[in-house]
N, C-alpha and C. Protein backbone atom coordinates (compact mmCIF):
# COMPACT_ATOMS: atom_id res chain seq x y z
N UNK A 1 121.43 66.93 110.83
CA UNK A 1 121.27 67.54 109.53
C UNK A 1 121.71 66.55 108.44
N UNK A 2 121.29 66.86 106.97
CA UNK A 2 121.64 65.56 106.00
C UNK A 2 122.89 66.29 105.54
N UNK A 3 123.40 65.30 104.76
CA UNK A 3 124.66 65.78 103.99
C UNK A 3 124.43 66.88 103.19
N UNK A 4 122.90 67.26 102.45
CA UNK A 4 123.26 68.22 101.92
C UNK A 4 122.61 69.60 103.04
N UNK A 5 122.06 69.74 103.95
CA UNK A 5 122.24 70.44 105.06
C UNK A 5 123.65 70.91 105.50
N UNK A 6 124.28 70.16 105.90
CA UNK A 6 125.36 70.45 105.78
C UNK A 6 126.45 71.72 104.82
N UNK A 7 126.24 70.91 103.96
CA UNK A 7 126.46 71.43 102.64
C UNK A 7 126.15 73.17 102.36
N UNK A 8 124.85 73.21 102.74
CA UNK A 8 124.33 74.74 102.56
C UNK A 8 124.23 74.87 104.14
N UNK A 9 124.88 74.32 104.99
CA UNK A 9 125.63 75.16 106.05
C UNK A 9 126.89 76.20 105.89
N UNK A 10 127.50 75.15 105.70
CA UNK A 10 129.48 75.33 105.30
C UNK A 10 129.13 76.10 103.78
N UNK A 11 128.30 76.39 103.42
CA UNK A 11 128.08 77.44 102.15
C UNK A 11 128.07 78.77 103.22
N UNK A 12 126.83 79.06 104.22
CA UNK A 12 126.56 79.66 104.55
C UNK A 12 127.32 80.53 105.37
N UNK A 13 128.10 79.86 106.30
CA UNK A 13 129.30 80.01 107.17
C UNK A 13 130.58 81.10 106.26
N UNK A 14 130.50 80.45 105.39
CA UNK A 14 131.54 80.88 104.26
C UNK A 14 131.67 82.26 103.86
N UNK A 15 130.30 82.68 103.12
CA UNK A 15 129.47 83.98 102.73
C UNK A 15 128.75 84.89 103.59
N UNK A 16 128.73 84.19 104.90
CA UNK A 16 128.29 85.10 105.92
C UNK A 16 128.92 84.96 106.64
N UNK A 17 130.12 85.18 107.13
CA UNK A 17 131.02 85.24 108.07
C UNK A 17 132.29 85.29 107.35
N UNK A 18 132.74 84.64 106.47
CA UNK A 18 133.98 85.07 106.13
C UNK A 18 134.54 85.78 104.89
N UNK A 19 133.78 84.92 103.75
CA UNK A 19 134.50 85.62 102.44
C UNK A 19 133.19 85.89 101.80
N UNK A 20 132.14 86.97 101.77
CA UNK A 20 131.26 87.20 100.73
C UNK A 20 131.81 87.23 99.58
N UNK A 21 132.55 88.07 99.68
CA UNK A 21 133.36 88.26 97.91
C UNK A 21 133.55 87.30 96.89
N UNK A 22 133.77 86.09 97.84
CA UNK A 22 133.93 84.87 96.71
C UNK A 22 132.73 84.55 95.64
N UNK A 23 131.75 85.38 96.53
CA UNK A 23 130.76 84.73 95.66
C UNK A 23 129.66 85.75 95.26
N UNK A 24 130.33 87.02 95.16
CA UNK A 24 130.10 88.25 94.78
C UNK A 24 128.49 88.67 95.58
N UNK A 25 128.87 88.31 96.65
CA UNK A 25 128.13 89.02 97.58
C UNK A 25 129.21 90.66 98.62
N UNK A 26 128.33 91.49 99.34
CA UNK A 26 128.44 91.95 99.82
C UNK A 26 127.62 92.16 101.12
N UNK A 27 128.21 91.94 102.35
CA UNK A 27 127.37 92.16 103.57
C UNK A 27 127.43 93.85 103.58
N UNK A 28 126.22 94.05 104.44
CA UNK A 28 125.82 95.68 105.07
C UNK A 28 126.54 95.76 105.88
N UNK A 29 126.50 96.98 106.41
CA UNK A 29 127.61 97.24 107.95
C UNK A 29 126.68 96.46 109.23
N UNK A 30 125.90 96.00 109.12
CA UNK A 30 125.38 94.90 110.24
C UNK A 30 125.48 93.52 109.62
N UNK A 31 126.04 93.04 108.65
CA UNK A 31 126.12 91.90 108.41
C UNK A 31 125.10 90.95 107.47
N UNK A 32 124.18 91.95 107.38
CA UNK A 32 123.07 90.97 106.87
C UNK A 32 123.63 91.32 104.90
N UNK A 33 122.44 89.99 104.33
CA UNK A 33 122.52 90.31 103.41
C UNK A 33 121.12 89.60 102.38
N UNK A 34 120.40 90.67 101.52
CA UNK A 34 119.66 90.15 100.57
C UNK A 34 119.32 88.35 100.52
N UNK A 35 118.12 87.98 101.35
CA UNK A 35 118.05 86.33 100.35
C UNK A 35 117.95 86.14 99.46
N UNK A 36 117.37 86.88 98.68
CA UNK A 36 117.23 86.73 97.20
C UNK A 36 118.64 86.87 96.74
N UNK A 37 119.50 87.49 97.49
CA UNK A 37 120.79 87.84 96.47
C UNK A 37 121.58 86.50 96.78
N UNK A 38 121.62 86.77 98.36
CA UNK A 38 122.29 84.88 98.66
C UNK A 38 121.41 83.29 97.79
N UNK A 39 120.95 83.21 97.64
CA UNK A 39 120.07 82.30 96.52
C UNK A 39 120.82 82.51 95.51
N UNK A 40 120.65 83.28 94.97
CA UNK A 40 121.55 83.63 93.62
C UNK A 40 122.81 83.16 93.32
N UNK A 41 123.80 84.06 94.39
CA UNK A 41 124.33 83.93 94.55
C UNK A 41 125.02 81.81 94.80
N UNK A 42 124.48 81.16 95.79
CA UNK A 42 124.04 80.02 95.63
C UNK A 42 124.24 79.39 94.27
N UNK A 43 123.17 79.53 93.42
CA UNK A 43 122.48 79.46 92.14
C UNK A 43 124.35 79.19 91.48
N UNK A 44 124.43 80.52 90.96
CA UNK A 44 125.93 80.78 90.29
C UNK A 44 127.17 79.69 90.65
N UNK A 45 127.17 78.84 91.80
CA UNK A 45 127.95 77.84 92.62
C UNK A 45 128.01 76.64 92.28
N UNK A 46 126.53 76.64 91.46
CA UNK A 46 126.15 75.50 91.37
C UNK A 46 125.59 74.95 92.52
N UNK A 47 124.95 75.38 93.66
CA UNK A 47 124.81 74.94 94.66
C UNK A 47 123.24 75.53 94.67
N UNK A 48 122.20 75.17 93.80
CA UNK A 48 120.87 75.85 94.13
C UNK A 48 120.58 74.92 95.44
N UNK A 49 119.55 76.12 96.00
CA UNK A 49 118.75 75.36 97.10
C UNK A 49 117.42 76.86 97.45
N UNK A 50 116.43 76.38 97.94
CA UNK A 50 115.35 77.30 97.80
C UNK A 50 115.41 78.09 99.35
N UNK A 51 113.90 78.67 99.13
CA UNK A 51 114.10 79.53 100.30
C UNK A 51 113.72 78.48 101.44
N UNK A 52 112.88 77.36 101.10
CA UNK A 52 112.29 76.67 102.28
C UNK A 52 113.33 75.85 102.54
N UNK A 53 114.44 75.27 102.03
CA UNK A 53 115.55 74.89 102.39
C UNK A 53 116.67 75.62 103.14
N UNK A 54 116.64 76.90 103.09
CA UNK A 54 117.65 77.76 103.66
C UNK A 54 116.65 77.77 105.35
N UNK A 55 115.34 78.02 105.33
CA UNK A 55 114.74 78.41 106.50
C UNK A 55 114.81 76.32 107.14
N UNK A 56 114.91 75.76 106.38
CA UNK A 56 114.95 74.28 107.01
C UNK A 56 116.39 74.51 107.86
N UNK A 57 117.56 75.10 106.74
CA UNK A 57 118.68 74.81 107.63
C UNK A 57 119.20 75.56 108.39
N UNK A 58 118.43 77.12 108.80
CA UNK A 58 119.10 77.81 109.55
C UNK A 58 118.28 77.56 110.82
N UNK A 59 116.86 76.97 110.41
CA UNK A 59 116.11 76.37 111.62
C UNK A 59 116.94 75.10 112.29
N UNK A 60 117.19 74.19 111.69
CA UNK A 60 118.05 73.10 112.14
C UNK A 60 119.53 73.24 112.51
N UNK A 61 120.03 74.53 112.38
CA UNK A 61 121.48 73.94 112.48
C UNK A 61 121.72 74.29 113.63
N UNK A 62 122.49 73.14 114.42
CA UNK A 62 122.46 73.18 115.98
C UNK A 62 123.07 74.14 116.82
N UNK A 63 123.89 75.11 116.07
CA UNK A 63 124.46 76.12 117.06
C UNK A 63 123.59 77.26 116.49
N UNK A 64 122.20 77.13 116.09
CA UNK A 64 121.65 78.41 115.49
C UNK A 64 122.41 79.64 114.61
N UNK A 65 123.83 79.45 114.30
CA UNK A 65 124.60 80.56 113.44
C UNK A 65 124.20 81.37 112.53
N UNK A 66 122.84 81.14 112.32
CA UNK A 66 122.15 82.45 111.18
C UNK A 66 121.42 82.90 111.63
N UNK A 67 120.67 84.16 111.16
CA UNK A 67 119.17 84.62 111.60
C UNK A 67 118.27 85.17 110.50
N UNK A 68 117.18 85.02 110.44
CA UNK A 68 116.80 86.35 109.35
C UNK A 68 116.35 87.52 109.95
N UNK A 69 116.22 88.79 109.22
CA UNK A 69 115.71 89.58 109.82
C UNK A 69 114.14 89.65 109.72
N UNK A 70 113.27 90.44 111.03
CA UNK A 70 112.64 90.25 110.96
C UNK A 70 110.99 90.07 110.11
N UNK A 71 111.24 90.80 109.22
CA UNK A 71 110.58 90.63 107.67
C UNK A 71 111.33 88.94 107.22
N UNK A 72 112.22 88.57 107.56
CA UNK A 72 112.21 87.46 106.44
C UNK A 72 113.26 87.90 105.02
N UNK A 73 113.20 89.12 104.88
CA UNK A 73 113.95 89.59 103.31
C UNK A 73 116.00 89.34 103.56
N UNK A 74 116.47 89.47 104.77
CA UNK A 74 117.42 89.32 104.85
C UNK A 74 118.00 88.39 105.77
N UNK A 75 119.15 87.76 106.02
CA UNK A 75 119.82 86.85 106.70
C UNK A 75 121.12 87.19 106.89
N UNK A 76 121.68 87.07 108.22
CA UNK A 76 123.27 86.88 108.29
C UNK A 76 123.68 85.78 109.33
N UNK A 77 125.18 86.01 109.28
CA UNK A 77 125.70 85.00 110.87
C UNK A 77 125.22 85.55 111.84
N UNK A 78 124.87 84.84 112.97
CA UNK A 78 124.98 85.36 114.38
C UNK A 78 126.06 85.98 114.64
N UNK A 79 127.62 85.63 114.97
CA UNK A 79 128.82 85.90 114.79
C UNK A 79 129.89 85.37 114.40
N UNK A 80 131.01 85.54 114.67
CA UNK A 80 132.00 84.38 114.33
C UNK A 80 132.72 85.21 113.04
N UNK A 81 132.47 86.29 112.75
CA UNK A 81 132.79 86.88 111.20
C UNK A 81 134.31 87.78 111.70
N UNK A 82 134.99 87.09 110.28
CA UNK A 82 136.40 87.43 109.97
C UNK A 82 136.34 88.53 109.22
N UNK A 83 135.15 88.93 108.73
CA UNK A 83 134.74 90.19 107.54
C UNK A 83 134.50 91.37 108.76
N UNK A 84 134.52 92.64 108.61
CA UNK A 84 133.77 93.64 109.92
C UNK A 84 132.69 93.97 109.20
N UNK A 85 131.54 93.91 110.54
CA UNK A 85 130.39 94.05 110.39
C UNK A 85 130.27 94.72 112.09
N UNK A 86 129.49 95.39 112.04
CA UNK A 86 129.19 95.61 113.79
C UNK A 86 127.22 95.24 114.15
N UNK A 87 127.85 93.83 114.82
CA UNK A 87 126.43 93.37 115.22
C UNK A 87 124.89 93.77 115.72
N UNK A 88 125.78 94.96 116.42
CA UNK A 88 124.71 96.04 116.92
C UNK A 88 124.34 95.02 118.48
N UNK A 89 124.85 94.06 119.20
CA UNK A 89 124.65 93.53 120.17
C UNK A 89 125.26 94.43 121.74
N UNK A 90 124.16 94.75 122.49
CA UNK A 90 124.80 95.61 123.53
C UNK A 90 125.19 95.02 124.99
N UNK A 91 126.01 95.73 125.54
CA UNK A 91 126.75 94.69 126.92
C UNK A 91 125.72 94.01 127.67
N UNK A 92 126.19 93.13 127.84
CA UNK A 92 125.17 91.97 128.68
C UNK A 92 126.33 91.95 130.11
N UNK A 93 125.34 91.62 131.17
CA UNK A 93 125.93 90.89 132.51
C UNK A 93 126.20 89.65 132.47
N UNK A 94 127.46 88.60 132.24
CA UNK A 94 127.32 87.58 132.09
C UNK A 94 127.25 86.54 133.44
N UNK A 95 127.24 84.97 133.50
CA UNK A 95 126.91 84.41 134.52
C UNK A 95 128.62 84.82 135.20
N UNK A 96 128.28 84.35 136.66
CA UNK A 96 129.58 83.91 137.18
C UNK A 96 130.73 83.63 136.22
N UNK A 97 130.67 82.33 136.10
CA UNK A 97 131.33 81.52 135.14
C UNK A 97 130.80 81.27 133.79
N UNK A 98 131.71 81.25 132.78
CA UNK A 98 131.52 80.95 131.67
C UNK A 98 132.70 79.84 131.15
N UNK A 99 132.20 79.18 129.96
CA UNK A 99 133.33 78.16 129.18
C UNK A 99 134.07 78.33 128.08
N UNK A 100 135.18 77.39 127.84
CA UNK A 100 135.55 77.83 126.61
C UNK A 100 136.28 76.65 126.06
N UNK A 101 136.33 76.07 124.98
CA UNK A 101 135.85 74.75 124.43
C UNK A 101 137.02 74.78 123.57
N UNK A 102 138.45 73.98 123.73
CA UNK A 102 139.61 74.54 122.46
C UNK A 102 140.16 72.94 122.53
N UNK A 103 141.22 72.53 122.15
CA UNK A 103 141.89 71.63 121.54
C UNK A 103 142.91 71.68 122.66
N UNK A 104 143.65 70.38 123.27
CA UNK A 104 144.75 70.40 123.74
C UNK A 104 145.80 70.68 122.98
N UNK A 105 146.13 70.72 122.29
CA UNK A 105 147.12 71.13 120.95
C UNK A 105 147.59 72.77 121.15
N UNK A 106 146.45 73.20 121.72
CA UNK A 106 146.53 75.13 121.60
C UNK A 106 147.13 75.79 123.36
N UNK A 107 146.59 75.11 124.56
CA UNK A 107 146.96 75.14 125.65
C UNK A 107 148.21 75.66 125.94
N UNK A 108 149.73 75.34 125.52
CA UNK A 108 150.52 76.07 125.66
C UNK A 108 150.25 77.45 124.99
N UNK A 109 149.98 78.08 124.00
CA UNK A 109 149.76 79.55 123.47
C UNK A 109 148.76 79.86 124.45
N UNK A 110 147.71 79.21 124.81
CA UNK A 110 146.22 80.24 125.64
C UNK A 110 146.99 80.29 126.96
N UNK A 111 148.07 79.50 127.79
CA UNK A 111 148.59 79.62 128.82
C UNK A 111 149.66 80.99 128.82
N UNK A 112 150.17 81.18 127.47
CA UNK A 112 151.06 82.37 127.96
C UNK A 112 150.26 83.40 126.84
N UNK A 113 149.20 83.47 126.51
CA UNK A 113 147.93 84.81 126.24
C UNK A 113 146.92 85.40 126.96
N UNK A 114 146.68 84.19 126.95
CA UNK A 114 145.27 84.11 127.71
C UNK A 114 143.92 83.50 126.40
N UNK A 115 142.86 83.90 125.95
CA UNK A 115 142.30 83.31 124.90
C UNK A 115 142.11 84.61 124.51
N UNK A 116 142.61 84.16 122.81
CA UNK A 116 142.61 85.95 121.67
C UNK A 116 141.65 85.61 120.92
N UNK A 117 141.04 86.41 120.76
CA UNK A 117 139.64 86.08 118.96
C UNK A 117 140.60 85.88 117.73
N UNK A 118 141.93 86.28 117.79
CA UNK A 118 142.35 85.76 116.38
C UNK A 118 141.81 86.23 115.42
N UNK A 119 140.90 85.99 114.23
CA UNK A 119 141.11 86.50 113.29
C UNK A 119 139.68 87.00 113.05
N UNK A 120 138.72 86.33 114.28
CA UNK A 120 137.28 86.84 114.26
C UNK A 120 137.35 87.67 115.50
N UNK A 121 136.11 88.31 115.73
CA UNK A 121 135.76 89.87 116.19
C UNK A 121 135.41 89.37 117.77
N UNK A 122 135.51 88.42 118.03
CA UNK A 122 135.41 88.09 119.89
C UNK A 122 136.00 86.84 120.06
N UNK A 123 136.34 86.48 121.44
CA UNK A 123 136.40 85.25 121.98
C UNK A 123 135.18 84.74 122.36
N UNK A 124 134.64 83.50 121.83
CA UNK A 124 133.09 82.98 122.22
C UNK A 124 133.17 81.99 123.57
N UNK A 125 132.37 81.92 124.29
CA UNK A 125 132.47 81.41 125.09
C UNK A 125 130.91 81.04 125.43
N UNK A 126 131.02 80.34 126.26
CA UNK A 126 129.57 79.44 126.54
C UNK A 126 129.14 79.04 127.94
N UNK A 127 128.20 79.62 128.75
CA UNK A 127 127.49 78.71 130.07
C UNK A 127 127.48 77.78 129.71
N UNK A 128 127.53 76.51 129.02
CA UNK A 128 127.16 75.24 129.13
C UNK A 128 128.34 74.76 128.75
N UNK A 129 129.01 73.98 129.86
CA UNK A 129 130.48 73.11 129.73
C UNK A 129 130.23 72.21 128.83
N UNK A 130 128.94 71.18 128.48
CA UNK A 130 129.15 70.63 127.65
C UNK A 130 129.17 71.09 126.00
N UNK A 131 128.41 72.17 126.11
CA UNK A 131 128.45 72.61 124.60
C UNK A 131 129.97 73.08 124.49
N UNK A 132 130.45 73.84 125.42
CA UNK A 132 131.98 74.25 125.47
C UNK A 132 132.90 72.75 124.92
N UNK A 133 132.63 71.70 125.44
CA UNK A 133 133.32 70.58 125.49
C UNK A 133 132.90 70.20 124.02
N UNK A 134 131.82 70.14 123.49
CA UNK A 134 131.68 69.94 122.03
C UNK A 134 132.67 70.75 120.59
N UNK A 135 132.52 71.79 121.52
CA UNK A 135 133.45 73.09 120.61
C UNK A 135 134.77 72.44 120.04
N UNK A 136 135.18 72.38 121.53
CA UNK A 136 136.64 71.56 121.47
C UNK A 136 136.85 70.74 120.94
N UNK A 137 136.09 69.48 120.65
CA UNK A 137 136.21 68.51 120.28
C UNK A 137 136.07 68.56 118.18
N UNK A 138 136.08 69.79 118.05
CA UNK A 138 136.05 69.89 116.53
C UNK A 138 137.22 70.27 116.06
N UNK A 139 138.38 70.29 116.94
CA UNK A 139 139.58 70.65 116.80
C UNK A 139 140.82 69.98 117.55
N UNK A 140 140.36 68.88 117.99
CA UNK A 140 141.49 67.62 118.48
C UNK A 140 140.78 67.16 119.65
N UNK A 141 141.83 66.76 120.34
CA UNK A 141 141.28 66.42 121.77
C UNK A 141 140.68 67.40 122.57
N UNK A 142 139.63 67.41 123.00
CA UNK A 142 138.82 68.32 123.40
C UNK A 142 139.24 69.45 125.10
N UNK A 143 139.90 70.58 125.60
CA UNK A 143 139.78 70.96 126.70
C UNK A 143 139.01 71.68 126.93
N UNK A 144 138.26 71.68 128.73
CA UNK A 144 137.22 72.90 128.77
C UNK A 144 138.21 73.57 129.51
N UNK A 145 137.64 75.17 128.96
CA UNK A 145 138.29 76.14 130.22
C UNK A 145 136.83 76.83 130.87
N UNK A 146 137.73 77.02 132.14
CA UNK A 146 136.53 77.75 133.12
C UNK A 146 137.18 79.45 132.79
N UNK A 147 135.95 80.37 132.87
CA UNK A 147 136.58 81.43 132.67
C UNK A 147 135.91 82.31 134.36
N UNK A 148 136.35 82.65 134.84
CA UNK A 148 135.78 84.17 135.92
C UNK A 148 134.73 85.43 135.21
N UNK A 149 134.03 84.64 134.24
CA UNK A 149 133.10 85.75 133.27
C UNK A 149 132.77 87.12 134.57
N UNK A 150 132.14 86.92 135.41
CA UNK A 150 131.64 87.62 136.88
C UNK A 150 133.02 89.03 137.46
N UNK A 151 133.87 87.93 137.13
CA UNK A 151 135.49 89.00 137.65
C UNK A 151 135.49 89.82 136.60
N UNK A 152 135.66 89.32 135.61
CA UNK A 152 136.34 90.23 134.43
C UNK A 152 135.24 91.43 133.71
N UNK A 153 134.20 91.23 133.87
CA UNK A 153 133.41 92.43 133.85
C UNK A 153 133.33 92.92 135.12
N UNK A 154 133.33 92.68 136.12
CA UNK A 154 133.56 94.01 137.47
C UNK A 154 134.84 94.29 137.12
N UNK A 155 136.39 93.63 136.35
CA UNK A 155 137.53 94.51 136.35
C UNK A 155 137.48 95.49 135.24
N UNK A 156 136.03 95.34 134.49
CA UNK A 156 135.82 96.41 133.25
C UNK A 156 136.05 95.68 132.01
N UNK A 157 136.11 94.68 132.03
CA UNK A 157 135.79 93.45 130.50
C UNK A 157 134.16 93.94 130.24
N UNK A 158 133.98 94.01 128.83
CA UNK A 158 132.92 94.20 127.93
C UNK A 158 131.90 92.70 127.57
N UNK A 159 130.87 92.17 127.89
CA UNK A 159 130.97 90.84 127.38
C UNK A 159 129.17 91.39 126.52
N UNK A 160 129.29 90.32 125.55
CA UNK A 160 127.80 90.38 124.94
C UNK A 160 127.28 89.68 124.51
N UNK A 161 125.97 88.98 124.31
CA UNK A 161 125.34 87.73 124.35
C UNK A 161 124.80 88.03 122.87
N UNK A 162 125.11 87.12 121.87
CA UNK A 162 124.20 86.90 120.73
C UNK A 162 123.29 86.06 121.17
N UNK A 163 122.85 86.20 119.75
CA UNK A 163 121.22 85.50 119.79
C UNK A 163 120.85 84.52 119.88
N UNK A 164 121.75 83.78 119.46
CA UNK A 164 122.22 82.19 119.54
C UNK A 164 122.98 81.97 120.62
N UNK A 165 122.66 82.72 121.43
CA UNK A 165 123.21 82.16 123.37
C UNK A 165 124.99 82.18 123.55
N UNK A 166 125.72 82.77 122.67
CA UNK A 166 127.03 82.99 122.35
C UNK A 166 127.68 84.00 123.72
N UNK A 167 127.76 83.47 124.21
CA UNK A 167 128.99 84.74 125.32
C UNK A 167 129.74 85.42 124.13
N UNK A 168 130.46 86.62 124.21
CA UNK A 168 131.74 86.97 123.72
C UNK A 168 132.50 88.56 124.38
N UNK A 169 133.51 87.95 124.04
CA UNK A 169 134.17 89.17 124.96
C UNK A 169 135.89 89.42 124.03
N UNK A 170 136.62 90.31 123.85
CA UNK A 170 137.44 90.49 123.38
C UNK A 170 138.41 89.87 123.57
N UNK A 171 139.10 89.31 124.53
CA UNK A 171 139.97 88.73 125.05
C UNK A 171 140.13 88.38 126.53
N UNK A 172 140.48 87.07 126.63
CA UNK A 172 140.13 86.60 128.12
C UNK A 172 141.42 86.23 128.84
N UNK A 173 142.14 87.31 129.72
CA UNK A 173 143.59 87.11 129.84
C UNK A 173 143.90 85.52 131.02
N UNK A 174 145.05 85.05 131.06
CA UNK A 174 145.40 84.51 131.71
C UNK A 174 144.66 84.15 133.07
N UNK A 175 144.81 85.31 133.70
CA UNK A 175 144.49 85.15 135.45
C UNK A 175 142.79 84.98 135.87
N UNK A 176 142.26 85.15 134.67
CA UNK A 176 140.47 84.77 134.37
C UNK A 176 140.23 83.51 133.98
N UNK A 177 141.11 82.63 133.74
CA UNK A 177 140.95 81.28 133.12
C UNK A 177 141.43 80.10 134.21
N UNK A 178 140.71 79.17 134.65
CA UNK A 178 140.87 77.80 135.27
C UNK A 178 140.76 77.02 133.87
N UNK A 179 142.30 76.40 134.07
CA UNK A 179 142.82 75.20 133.33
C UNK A 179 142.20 73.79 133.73
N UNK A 180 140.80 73.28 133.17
CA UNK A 180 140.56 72.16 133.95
C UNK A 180 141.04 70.80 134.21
């Protein structure tokens, strides 16, 4: 993506997942919200950018984190939101194993928790160790964890797949996690 891709990423991330308010937006109870209003909104930032630029960067951005709906008239995050919204995503069977992509820095806390969503609405997790391993690496030295995805829904764990290929599950205790 270019720098200003970017740019009206980390805009996007911002207003759809964490703080609409800043920028006098409001999400629906599913999250989405008006393009025309997000543009605007935009606009007011000083940050114009059009509609074929927003569909350039939610097409390009590599973890897919937006969507529109299917008309085109609205857009939100996939997930990841610190705001409540309820995704409307229903239980999925996940693989065997799943990953989970964190910082050596955090390892002592996930060793005596297990992994918590913190301040967003799931723990994400990922089939693909290397995308897991990418995760990590945006937050220090990179660790993968292996999780028992397979165990923890037969012990009655909830897990659900966004759209953008996202595992998530509420919390992934201790005795479900290989330290690799």
């Amino acid at each position: 993506m270019t720098r200003r891709e970017v740019k009206i990423s980390k805009f996007l991330s911002l207003v759809l997942r964490h703080q609409p308010e800043t920028v006098g937006l409001k999400l629906n109870d599913a999250g989405w919200v008006s393009v025309a209003d997000l543009l605007a909104a935009a606009d007011r930032q000083d940050l114009k950018f059009s509609r074929a630029e927003l569909q350039q960067v939610v097409a390009n951005n590599d973890k897919q984190r937006f969507s529109f709906s299917a008309d085109g008239q609205l857009i939100r995050a996939n997930q990841g939101h610190s705001v409540a919204v309820e995704l409307g995503y229903e239980p999925a069977v996940p693989p065997e194993t799943l990953f989970h992509g964190t910082a050596e820095r955090f390892l002592a806390s996930i060793q005596a928790q297990g992994l918590i969503k913190g301040q967003r609405h799931h723990v994400h997790l990922s089939a693909d160790r290397e995308i897991a391993r990418s995760v990590g690496q945006r937050y220090g030295k990179p660790v993968v964890l292996q999780v028992h995805a397979a165990q923890m829904q037969h012990d009655g764990f909830v897990f659900y797949l966004s759209t953008n290929g996202v595992w998530l599950t509420e919390h992934v205790p201790v005795p479900y996690l290989v330290f690799l």
